[in-house]
N, C-alpha and C. Protein backbone atom coordinates (compact mmCIF):
# COMPACT_ATOMS: atom_id res chain seq x y z
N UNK A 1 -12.96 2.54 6.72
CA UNK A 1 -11.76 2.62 5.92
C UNK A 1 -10.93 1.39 6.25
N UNK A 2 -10.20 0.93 5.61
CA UNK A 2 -9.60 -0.46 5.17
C UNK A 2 -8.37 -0.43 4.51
N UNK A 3 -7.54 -0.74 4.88
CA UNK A 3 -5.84 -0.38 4.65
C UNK A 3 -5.45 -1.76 4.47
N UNK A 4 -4.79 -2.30 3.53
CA UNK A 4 -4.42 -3.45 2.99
C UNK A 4 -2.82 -3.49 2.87
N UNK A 5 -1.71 -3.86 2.94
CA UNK A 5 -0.26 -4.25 2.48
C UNK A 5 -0.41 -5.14 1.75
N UNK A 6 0.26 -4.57 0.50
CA UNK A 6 0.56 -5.69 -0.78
C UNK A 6 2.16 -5.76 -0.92
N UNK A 7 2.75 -6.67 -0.21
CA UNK A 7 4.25 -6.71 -0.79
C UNK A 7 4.41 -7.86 -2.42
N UNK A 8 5.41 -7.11 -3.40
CA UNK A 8 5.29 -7.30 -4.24
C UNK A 8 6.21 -9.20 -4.75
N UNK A 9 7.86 -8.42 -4.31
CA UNK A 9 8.60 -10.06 -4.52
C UNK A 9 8.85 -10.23 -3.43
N UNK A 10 9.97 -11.81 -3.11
CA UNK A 10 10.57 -11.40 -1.63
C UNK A 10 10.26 -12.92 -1.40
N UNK A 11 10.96 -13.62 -0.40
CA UNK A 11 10.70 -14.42 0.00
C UNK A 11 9.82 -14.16 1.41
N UNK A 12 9.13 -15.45 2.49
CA UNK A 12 8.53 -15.46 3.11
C UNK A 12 9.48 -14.91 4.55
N UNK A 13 10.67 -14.95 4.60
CA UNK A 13 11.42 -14.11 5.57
C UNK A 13 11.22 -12.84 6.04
N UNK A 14 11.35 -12.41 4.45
CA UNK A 14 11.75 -10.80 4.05
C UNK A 14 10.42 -10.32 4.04
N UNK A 15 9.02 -11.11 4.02
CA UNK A 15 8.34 -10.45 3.69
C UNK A 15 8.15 -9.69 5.25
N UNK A 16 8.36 -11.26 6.48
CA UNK A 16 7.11 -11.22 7.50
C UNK A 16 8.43 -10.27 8.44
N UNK A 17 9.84 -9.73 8.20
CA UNK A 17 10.76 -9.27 8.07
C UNK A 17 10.33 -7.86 8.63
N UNK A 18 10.02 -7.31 7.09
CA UNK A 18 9.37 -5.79 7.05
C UNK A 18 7.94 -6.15 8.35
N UNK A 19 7.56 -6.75 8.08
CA UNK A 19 6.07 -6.83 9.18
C UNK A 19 6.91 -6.23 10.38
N UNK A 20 7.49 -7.18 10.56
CA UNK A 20 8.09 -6.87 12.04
C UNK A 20 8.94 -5.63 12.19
N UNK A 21 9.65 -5.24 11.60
CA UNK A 21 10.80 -4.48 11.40
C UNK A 21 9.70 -3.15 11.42
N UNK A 22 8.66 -2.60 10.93
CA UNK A 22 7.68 -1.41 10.90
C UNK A 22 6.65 -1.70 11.86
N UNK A 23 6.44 -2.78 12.79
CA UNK A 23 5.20 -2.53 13.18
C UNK A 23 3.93 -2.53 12.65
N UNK A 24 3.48 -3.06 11.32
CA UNK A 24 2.96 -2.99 10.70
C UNK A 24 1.47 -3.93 11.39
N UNK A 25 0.17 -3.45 11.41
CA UNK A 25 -0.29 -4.07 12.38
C UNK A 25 -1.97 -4.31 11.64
N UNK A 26 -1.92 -3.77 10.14
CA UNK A 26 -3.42 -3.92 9.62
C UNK A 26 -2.96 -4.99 8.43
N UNK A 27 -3.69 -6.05 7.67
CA UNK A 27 -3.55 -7.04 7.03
C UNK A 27 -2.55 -7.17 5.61
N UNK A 28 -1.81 -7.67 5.37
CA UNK A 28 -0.91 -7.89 4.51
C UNK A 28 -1.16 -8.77 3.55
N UNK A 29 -0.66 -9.25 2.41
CA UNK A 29 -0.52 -9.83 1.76
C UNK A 29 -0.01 -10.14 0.71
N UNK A 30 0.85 -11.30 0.16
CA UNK A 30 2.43 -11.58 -0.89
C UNK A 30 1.30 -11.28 -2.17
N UNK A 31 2.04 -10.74 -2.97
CA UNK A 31 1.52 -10.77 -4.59
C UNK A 31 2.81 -11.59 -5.35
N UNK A 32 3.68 -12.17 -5.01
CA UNK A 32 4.50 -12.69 -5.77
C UNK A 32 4.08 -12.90 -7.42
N UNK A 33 3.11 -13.30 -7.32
CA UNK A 33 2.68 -12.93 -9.06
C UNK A 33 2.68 -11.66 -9.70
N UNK A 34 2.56 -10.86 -8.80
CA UNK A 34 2.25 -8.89 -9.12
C UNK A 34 1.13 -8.97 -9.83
N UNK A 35 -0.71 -10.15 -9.67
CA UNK A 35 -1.18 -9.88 -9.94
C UNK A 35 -2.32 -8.44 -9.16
N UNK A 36 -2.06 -8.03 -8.01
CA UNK A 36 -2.41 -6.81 -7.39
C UNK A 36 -2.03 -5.61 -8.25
N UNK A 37 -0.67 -5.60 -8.29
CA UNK A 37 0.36 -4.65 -8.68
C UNK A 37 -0.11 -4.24 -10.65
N UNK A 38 -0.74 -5.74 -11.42
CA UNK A 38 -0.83 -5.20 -12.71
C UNK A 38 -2.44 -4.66 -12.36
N UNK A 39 -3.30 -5.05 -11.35
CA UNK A 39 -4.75 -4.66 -11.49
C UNK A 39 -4.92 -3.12 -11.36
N UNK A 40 -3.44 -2.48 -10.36
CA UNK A 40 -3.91 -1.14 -10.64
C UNK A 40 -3.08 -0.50 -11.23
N UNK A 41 -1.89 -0.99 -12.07
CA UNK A 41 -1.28 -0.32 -12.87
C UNK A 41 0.07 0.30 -12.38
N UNK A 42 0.17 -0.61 -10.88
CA UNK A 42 1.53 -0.28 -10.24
C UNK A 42 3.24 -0.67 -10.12
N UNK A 43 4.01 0.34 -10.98
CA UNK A 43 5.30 0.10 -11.52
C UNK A 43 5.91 -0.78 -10.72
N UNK A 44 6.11 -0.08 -9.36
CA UNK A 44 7.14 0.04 -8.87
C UNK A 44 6.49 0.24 -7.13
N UNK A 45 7.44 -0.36 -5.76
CA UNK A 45 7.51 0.09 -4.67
C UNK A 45 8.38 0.76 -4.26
N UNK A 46 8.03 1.79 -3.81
CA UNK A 46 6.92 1.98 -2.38
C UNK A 46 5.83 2.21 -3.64
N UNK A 47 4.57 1.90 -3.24
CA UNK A 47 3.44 2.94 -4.12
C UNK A 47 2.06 2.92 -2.97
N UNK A 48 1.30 3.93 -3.26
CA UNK A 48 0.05 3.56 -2.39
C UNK A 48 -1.38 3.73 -3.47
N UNK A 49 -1.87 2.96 -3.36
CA UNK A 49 -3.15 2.75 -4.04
C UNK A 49 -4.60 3.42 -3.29
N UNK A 50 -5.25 4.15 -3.37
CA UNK A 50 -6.58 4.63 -3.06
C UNK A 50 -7.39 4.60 -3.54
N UNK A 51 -8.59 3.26 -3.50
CA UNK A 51 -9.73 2.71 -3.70
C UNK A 51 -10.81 3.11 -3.55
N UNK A 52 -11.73 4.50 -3.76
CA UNK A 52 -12.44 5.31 -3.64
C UNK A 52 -14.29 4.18 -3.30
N UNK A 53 -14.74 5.02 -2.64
CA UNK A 53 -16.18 3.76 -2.73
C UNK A 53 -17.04 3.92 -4.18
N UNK A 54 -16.21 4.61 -4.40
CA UNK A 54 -17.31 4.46 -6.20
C UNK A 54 -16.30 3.39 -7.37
N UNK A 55 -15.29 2.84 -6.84
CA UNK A 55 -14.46 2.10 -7.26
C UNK A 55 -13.01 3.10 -7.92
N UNK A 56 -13.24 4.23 -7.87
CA UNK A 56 -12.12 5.17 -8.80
C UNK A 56 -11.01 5.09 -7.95
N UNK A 57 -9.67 4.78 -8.31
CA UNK A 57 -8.34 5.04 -7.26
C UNK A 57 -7.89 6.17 -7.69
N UNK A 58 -6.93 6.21 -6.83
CA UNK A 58 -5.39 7.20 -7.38
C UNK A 58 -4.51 6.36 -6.92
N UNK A 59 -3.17 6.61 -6.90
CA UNK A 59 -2.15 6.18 -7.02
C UNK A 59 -0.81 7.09 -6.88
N UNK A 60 -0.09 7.11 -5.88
CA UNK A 60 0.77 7.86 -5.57
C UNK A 60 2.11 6.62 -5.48
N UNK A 61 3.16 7.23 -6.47
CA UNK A 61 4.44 5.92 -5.95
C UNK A 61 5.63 7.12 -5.31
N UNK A 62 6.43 6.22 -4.23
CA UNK A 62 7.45 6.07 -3.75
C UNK A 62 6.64 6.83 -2.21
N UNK A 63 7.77 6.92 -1.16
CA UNK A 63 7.23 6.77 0.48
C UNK A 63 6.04 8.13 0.71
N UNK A 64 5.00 7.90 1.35
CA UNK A 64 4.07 8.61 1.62
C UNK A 64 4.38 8.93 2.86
N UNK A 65 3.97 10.52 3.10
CA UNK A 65 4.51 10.82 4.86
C UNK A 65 2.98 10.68 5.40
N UNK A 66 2.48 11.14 6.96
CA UNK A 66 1.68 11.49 7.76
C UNK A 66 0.44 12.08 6.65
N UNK A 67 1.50 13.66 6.46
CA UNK A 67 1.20 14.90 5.99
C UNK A 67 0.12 14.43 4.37
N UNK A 68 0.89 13.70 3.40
CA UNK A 68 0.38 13.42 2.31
C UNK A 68 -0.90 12.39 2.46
N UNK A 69 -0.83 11.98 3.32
CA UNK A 69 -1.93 10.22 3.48
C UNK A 69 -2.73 10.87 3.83
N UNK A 70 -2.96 12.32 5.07
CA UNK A 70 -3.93 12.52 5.49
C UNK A 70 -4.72 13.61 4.37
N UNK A 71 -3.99 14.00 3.63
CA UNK A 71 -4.58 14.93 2.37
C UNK A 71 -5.09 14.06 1.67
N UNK A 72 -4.70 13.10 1.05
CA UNK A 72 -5.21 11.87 0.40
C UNK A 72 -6.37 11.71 0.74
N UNK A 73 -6.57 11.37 1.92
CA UNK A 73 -7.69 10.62 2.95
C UNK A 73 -8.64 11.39 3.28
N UNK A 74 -8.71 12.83 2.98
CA UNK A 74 -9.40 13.92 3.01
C UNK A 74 -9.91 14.17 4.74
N UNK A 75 -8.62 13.97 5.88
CA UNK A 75 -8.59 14.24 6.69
C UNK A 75 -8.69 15.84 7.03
N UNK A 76 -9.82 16.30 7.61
CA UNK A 76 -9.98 17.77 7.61
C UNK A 76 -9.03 18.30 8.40
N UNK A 77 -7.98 17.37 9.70
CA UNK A 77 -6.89 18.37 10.28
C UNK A 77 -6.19 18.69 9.39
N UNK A 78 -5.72 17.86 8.18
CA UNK A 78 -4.40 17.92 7.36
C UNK A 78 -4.28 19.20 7.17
């Protein structure tokens, strides 16, 4: 499994900002174009994208808790 950060606008401050400010510690990357953001059809942040291995996503927008990611993720404690 493979967890990606796509921040959408923002300058290079603000982006590496949030990095720091969350701890954020698996790979990131600026879409300043929002070409990420139009490939899966995503309005708006917060959103989270789920890339299934048969290529099918879902898509959940605004903040995801623990509780929801691990249902998502088809974590059997959830």
């Amino acid at each position: 499994m493979q967890f990606v950060g796509v921040a959408w606008f923002g300058d290079e401050d603000s982006f590496q900002g949030f990095i720091g400010k969350h701890g954020l510690t698996f790979p990131q990357v600026s879409d300043d174009p929002g070409e990420v953001f139009a490939r899966f059809g995503v309005p708006s942040q917060p959103a989270l994208v789920v890339v299934r291995p048969d290529g099918s996503t879902e898509q959940l927008l605004g903040a995801v808790d623990e509780d929801v990611l691990k249902n998502v993720l088809g974590d059997p404690s959830a």
